[in-house]
Protein backbone atom coordinates (compact mmCIF):
# COMPACT_ATOMS: atom_id res chain seq x y z
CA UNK A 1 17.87 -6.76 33.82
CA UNK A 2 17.53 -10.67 33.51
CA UNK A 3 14.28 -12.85 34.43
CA UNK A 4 14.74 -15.53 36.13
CA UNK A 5 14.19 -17.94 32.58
CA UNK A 6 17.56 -16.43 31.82
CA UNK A 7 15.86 -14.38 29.78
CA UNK A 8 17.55 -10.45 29.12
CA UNK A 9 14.50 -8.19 30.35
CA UNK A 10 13.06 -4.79 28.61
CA UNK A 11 10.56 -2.19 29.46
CA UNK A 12 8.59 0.22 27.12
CA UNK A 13 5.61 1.67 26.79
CA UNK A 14 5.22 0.38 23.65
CA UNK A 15 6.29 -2.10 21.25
CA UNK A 16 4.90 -2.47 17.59
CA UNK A 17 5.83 -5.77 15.37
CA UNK A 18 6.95 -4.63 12.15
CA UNK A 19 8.62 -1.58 10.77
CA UNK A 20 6.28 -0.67 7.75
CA UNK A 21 5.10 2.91 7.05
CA UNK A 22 2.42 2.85 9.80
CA UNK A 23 4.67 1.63 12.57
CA UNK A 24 6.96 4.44 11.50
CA UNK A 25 4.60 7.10 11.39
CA UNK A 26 2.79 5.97 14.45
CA UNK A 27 6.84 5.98 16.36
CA UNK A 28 7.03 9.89 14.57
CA UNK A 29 3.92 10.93 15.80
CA UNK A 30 4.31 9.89 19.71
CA UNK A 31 8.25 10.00 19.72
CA UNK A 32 7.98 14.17 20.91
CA UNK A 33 5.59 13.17 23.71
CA UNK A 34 8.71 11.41 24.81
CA UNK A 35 6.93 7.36 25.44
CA UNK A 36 9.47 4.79 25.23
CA UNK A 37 9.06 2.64 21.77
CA UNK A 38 10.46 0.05 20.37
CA UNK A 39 10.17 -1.49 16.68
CA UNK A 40 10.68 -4.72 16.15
CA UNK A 41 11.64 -6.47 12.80
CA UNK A 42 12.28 -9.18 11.35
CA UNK A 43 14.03 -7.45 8.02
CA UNK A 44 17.82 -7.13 7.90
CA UNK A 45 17.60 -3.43 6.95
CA UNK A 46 14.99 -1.22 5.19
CA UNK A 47 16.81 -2.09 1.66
CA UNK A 48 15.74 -1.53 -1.40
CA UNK A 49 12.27 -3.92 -2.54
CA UNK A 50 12.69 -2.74 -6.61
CA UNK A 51 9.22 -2.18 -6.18
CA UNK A 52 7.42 1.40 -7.04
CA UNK A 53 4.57 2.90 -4.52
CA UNK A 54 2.29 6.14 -4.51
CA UNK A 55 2.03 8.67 -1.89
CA UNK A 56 -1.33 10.01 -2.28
CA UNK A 57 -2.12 14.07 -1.60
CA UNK A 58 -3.58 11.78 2.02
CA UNK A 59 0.36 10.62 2.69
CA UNK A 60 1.52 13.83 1.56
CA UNK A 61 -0.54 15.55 4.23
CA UNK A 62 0.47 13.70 7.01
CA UNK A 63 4.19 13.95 5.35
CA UNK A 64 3.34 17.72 5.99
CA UNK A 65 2.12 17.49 9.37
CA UNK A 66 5.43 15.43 10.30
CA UNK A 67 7.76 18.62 8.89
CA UNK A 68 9.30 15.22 5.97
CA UNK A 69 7.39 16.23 3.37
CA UNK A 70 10.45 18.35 2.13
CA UNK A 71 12.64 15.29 2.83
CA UNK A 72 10.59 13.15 0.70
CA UNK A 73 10.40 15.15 -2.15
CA UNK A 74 14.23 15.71 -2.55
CA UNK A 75 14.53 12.26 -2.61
CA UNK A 76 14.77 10.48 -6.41
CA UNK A 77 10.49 10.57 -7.15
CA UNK A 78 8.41 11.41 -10.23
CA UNK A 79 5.53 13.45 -8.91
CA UNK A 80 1.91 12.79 -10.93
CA UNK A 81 -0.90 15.33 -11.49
CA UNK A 82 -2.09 12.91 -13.76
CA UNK A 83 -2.60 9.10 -14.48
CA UNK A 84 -3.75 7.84 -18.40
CA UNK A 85 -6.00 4.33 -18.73
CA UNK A 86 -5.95 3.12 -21.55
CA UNK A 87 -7.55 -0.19 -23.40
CA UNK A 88 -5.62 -3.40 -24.38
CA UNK A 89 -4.17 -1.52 -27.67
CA UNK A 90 -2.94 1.43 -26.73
CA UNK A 91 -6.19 3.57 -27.28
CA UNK A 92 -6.51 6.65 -24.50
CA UNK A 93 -9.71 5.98 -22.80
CA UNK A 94 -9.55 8.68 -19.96
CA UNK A 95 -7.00 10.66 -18.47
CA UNK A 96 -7.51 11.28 -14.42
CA UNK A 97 -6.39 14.26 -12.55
CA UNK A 98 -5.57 14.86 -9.37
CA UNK A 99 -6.24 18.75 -9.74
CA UNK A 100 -10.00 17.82 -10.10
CA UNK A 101 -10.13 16.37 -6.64
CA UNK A 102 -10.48 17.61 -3.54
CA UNK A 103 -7.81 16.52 -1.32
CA UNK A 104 -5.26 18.79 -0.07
CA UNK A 105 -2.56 18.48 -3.20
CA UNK A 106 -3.12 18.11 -6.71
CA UNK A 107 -0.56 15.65 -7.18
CA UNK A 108 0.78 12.11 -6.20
CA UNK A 109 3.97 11.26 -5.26
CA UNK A 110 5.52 7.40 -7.19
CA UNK A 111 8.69 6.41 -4.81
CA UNK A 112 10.37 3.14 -3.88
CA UNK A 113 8.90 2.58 -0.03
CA UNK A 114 12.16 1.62 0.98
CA UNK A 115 13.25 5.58 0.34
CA UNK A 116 10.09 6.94 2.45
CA UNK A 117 10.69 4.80 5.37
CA UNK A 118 14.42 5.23 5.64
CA UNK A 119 13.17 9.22 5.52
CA UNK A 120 10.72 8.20 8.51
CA UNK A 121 13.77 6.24 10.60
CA UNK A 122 15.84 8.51 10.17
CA UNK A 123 13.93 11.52 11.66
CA UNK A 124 13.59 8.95 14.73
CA UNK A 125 17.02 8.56 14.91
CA UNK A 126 17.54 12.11 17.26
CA UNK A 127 15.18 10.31 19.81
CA UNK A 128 16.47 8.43 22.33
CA UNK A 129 13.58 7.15 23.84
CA UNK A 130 12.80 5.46 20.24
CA UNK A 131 14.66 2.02 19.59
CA UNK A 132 13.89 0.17 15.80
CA UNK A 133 15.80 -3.16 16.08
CA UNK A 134 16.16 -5.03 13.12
CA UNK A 135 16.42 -8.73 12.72
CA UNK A 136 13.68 -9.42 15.83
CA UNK A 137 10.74 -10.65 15.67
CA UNK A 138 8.02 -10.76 18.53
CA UNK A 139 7.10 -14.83 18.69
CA UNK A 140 4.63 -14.45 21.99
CA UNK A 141 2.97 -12.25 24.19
CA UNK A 142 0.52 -12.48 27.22
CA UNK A 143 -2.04 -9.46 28.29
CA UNK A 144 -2.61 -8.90 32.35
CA UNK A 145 -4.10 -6.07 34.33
CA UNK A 146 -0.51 -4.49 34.55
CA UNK A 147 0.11 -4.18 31.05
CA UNK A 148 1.97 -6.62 27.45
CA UNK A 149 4.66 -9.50 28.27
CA UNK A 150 5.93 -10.15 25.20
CA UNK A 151 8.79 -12.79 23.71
CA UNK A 152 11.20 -11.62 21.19
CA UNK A 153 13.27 -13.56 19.10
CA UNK A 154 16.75 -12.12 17.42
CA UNK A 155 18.36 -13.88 14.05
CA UNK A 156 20.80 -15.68 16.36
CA UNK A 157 18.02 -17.61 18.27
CA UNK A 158 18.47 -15.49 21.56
CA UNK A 159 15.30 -14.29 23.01
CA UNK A 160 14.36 -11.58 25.67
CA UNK A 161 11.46 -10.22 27.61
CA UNK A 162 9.68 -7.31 26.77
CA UNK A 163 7.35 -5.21 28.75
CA UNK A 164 4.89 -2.67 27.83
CA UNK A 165 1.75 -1.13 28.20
CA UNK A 166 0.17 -1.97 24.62
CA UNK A 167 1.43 -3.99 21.49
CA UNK A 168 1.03 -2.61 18.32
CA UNK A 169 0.76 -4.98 15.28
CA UNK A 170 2.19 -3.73 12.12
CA UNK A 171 3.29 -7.17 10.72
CA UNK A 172 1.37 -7.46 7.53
CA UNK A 173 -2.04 -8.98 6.00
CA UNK A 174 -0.24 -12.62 7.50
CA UNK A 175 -0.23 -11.41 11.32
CA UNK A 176 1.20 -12.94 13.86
CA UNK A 177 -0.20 -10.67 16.24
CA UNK A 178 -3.79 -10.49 15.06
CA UNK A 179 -3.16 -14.30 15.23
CA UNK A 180 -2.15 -14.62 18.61
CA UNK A 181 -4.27 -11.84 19.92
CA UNK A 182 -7.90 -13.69 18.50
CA UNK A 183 -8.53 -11.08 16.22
CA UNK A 184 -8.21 -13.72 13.15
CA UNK A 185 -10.29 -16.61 13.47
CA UNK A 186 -14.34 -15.72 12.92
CA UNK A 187 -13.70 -11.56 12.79
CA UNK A 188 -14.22 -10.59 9.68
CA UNK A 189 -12.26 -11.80 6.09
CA UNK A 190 -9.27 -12.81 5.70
CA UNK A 191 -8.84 -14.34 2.31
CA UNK A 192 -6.81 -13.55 -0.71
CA UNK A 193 -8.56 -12.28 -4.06
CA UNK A 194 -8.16 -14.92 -6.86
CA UNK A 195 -6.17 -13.46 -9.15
CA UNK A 196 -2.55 -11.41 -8.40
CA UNK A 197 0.32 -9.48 -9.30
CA UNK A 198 3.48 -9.84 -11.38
CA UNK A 199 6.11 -7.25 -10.95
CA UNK A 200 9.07 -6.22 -12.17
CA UNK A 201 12.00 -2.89 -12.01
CA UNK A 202 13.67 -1.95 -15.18
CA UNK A 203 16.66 0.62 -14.73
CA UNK A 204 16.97 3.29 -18.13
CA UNK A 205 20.63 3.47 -19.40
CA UNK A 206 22.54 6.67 -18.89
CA UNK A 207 22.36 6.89 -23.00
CA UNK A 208 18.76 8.50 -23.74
CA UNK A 209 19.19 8.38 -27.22
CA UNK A 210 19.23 4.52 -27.28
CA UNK A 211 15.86 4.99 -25.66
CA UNK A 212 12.69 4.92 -27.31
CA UNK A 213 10.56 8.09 -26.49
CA UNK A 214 7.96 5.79 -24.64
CA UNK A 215 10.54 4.62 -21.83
CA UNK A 216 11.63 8.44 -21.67
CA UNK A 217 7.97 9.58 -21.03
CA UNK A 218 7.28 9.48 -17.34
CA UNK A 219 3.67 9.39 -17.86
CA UNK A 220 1.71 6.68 -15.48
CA UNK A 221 -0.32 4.31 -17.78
CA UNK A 222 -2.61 1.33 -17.27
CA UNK A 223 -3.37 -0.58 -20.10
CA UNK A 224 -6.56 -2.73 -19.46
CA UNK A 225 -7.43 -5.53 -21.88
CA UNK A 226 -9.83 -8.55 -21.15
CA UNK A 227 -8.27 -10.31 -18.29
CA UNK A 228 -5.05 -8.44 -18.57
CA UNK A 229 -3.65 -5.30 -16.70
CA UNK A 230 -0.22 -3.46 -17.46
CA UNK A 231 0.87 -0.51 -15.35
CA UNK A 232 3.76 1.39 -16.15
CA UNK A 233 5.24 4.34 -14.08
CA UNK A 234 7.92 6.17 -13.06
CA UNK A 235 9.76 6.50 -9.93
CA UNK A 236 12.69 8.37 -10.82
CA UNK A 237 14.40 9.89 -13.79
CA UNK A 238 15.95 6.33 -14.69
CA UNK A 239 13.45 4.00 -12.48
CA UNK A 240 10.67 2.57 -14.23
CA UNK A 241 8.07 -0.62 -12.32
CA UNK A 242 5.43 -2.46 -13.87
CA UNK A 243 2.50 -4.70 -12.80
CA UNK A 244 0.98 -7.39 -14.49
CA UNK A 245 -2.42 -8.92 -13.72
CA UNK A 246 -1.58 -12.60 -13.23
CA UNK A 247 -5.10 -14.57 -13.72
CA UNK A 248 -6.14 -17.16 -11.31
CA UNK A 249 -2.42 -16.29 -9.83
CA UNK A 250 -1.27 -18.97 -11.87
CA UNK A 251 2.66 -18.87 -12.52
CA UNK A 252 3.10 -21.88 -14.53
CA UNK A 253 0.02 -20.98 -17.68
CA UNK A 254 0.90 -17.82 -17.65
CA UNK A 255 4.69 -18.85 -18.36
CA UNK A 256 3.42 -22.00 -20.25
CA UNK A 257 5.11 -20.40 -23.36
CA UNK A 258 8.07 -18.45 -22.40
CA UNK A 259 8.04 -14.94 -21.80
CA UNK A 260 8.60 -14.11 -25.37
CA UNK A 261 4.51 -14.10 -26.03
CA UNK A 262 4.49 -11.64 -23.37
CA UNK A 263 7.02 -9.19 -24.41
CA UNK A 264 5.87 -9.33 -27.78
CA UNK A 265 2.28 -8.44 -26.06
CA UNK A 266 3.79 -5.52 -24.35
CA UNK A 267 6.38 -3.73 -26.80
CA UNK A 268 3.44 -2.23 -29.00
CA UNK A 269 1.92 -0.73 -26.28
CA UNK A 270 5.70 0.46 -25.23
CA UNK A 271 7.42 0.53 -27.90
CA UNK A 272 11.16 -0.43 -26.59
CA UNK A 273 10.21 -2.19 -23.37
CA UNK A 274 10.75 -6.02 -24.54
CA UNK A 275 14.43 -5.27 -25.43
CA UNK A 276 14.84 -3.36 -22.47
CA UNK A 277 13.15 -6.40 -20.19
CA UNK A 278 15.39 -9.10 -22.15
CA UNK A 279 18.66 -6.78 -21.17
CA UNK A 280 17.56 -7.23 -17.65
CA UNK A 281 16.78 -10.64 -17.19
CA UNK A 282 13.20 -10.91 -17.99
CA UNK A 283 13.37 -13.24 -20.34
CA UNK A 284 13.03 -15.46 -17.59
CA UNK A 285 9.97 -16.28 -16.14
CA UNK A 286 11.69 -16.42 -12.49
CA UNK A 287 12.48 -12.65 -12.57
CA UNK A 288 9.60 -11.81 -12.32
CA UNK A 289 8.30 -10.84 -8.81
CA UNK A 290 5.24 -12.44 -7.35
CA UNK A 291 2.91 -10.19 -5.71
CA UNK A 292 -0.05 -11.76 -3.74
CA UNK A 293 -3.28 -9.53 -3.30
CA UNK A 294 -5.21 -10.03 -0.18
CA UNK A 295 -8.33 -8.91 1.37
CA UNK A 296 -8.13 -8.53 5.34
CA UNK A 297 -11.50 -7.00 6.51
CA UNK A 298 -12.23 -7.37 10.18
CA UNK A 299 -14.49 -6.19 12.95
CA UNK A 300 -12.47 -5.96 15.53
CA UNK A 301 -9.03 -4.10 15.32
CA UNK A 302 -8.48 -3.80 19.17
CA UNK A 303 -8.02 -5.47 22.24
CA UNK A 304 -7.10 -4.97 25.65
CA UNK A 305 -3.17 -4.24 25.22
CA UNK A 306 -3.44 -4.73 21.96
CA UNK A 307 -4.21 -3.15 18.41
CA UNK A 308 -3.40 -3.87 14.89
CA UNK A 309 -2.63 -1.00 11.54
CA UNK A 310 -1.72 -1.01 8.33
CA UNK A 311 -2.09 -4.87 6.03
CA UNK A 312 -2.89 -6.36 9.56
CA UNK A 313 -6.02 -4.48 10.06
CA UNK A 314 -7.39 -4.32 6.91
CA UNK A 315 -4.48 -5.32 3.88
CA UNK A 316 -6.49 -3.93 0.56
CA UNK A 317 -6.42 -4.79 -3.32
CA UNK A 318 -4.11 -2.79 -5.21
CA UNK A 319 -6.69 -0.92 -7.24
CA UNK A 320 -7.33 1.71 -5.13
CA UNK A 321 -3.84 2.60 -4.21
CA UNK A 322 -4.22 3.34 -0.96
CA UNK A 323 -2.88 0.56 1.01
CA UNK A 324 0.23 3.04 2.08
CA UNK A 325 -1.29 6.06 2.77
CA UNK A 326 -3.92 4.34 4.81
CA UNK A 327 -1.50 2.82 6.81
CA UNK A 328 -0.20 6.41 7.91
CA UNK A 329 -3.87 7.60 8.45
CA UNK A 330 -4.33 5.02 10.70
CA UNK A 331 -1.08 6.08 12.63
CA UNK A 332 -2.42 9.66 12.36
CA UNK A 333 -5.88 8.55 14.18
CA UNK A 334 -4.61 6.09 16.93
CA UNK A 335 -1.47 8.35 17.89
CA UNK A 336 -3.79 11.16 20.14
CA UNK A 337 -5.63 8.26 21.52
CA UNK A 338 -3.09 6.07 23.01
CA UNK A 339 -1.46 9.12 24.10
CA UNK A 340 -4.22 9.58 26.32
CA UNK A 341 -4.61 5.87 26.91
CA UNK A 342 -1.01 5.65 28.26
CA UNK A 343 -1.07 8.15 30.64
CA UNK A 344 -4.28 6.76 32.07
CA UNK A 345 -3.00 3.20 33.82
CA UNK A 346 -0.69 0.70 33.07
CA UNK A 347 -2.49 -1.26 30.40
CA UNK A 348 -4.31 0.54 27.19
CA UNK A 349 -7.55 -0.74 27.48
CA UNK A 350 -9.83 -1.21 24.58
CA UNK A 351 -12.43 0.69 25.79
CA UNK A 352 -9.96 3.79 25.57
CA UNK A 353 -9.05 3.24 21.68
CA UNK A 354 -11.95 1.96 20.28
CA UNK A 355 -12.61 5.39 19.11
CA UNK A 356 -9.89 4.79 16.82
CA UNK A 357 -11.64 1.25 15.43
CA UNK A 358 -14.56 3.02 14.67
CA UNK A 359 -13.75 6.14 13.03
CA UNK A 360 -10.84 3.89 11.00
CA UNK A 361 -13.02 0.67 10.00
CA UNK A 362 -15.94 1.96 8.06
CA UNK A 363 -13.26 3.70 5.77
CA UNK A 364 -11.42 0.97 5.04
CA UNK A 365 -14.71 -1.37 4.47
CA UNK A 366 -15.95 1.31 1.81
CA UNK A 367 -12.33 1.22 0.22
CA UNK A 368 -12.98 -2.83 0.07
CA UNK A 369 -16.25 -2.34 -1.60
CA UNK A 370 -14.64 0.09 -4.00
CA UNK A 371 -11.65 -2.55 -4.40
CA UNK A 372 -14.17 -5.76 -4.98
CA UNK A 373 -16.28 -3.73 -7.46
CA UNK A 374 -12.96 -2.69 -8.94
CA UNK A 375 -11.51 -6.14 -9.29
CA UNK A 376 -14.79 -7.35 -11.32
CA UNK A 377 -14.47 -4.88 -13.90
CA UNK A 378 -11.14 -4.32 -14.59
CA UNK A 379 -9.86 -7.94 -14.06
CA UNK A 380 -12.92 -9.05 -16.32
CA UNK A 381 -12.56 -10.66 -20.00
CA UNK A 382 -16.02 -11.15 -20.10
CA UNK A 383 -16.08 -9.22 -23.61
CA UNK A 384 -19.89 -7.41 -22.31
CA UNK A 385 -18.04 -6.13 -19.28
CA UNK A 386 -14.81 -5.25 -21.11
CA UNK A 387 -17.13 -3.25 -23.72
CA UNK A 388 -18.70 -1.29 -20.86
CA UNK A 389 -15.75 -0.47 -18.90
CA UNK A 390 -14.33 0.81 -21.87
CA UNK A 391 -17.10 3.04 -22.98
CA UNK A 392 -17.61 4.01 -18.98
CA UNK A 393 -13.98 5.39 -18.87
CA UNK A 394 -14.61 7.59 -22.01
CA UNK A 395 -17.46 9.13 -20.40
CA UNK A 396 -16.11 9.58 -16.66
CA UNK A 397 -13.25 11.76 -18.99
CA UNK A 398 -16.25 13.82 -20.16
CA UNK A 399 -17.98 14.57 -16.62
CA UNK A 400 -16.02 16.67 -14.55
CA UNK A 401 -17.85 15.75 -11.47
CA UNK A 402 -17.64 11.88 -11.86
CA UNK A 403 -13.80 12.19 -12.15
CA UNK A 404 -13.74 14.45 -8.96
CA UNK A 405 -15.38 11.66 -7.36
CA UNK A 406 -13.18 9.04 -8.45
CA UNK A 407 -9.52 11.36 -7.73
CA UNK A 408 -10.80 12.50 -4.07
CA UNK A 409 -11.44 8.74 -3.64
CA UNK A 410 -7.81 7.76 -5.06
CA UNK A 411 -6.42 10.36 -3.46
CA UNK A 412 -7.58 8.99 -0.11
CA UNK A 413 -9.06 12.38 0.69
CA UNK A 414 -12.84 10.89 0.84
CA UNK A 415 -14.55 7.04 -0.74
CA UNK A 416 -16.74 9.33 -2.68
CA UNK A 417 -18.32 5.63 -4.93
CA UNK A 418 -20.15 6.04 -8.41
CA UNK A 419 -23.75 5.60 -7.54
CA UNK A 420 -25.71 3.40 -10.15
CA UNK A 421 -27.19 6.49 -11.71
CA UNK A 422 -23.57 7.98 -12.30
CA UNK A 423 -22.52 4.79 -13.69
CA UNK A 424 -25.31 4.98 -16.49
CA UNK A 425 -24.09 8.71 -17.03
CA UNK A 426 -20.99 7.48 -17.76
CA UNK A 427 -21.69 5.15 -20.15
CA UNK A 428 -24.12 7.34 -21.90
CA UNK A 429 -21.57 9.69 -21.88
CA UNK A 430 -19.27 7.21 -23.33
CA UNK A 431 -21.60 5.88 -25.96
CA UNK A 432 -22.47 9.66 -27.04
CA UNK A 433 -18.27 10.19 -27.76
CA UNK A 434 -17.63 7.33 -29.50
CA UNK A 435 -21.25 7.41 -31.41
CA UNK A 436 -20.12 8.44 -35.69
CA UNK A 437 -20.73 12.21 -36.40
């Protein structure tokens, strides 16, 4: 069908902007009840983003509850039932794991996203009345009492008209939908944190002996040191990411002197990993991947015809891991609801989803408490904060019931925080272990 603008003309019931993990699971979840979606995206392809997530025992459920959690795990993954921190040399602090919590799996999955959500298309793929077109963007939309108009905009400049009964923004913590909709400006924070990420993929050679036994150990390890974070993991027998805490997000002084300062930095702590780097390109300081952290924190994650998931709704610090899985919990809530919704009238009203705002919201606003507390302490190299954090991870090791706290919080189960008292039982804890004998 063609408007009268020219324009080519669609109908759904709905449409989501963006393709990321919630959109997907959201389409998974409602494709059986037979609606008519369509994902739009502005991405060639899901390809490959040499970047290393976790599935927490939370995204594994849901996984579960979709019938993919088989798929996932015969994809290349390294699966966790444990995580080490340790300080700025090296020295264990506290191993964490997942067994102690109380979510529904006693283990994490690390995976390139790119893997999961081809796993989540491709189970879509057997439903006709799902479309996920690639290379489209929506640009516009307009709400009315008979439901979404919304403008659509392909690589080659051609546009068409959608129609549907509700909008769906998936489109990251930058929205264009929460934009347009209102559900920026004066609701909530939107802001980035101060400090972000550097990232980077190193591939192991076929050859293990050339490998030092450090790279061969699959073991997950953040090394904290004042105002420095390095996280090394696995996610694959020959995949290996890292993370590095970029102060003040500041490229150029934290490059001011090469990257050789850095590597030399990082090899103790792995032994093998600077030669490995330089044989990849990392001597240069342009390899390296920028990662921006930001905190999107509103009040409002609805409107008539429209609602937002995932980084739009609330986009969270990487801390507390959870920015994935939450993303797929949100699908899990909202999917029943606008079920309902959409066989009630022509328009998804906010009054019929709202349900889905509040049980969603106060979850995510304890995970950004847990996040800014987070960010203090471990991005700190205030040498009185450093001290403590150290000392407060030994002791969280030593009581059992602090560390279940902490993993069913991780593990996206429960926010279960440290309350001040626990936090002095940790560090007495802490001070009692490392006190002489």
């Amino acid at each position: 069908m063609t408007s009268e603008a020219g324009k080519k003309t669609e109908a759904f019931d709905i449409v989501v902007a963006g393709a990321g993990v919630g959109a997907l699971t959201l389409a998974n979840y409602l494709a059986p009840l037979g609606f008519r979606i369509l994902l739009l995206d502005k991405r060639a392809s899901l390809a490959p983003v040499h970047r290393g997530e976790l599935v927490q025992p939370l995204g594994l459920d849901i996984l579960e509850e979709l019938s993919l959690l088989k798929e996932l795990m015969a994809a290349p993954h390294t699966l966790y039932r444990s995580f080490d921190f340790l300080n700025g040399e090296g020295r264990l602090l506290m191993r964490s794991h997942y067994e102690r919590g109380q979510g529904p799996y006693p283990f994490a999955l690390a995976i390139e996203p790119h893997q999961m959500d081809q796993i989540l298309a491709q189970n879509l793929s057997s439903s006709p009345n799902v479309v996920l077109r690639f290379g489209a963007e929506m640009t516009a939309f307009a709400v009315d009492g008979q439901g979404v108009t919304i403008t659509a905009r392909r690589e080659d400049g051609e546009e068409s008209r959608i129609l549907a009964r509700v909008l769906v923004g998936d489109d990251g913590r930058h929205s264009r939908v929460r934009e347009l909709a209102g559900l920026g400006s004066g609701n909530g924070r939107i802001a980035p944190y101060r400090d972000s990420y550097l990232g980077g993929s190193l591939l192991l050679p076929e050859e293990e002996t050339a490998l030092s036994p450090a790279l061969r150990d699959p073991t997950g390890r953040y090394f904290l040191g004042p105002r420095s974070i390095f996280f090394f993991f696995s996610v694959s027998a020959r995949r290996r990411f890292f993370l590095l805490l970029l102060p003040d997000s500041d490229r150029e002084a934290f490059f001011s002197r090469g990257t050789a300062p850095l590597l030399a930095r990082l090899d103790p702590l792995v032994p093998g990993f600077a030669a490995l780097a330089q044989s990849q390109g990392y001597g240069d300081p342009s390899r390296y991947l920028s990662l921006p952290v930001w905190k999107v924190d509103l009040d409002r994650w609805c409107g008539d015809g429209v609602v937002l998931i995932g980084d739009a709704a609330h986009a969270m610090n990487p801390h507390v891991a959870q920015g994935r899985n939450q993303a797929m919990e949100d699908a899990r809530v909202l999917a029943p609801l606008l079920a309902k919704a959409l066989l009630a009238g022509p328009l998804v009203l906010r009054s019929e989803i709202k349900e889905y705002e509040n049980r969603r919201r106060p979850i995510a606003r304890a995970l950004h408490r847990l996040a800014d507390e987070m960010t203090f302490v471990w991005n700190s190299g205030n040498p009185a904060v450093v001290a403590a954090r150290e000392i407060s991870f030994c002791g969280i090791g030593r009581l059992a019931d602090l560390e279940t706290k902490i993993v069913t919080t991780i593990g996206g189960s429960a926010v279960c925080p440290l309350t001040p008292l626990d936090k002095l039982r940790a560090l007495a804890a802490g001070l009692f272990a490392s006190s002489p004998k």
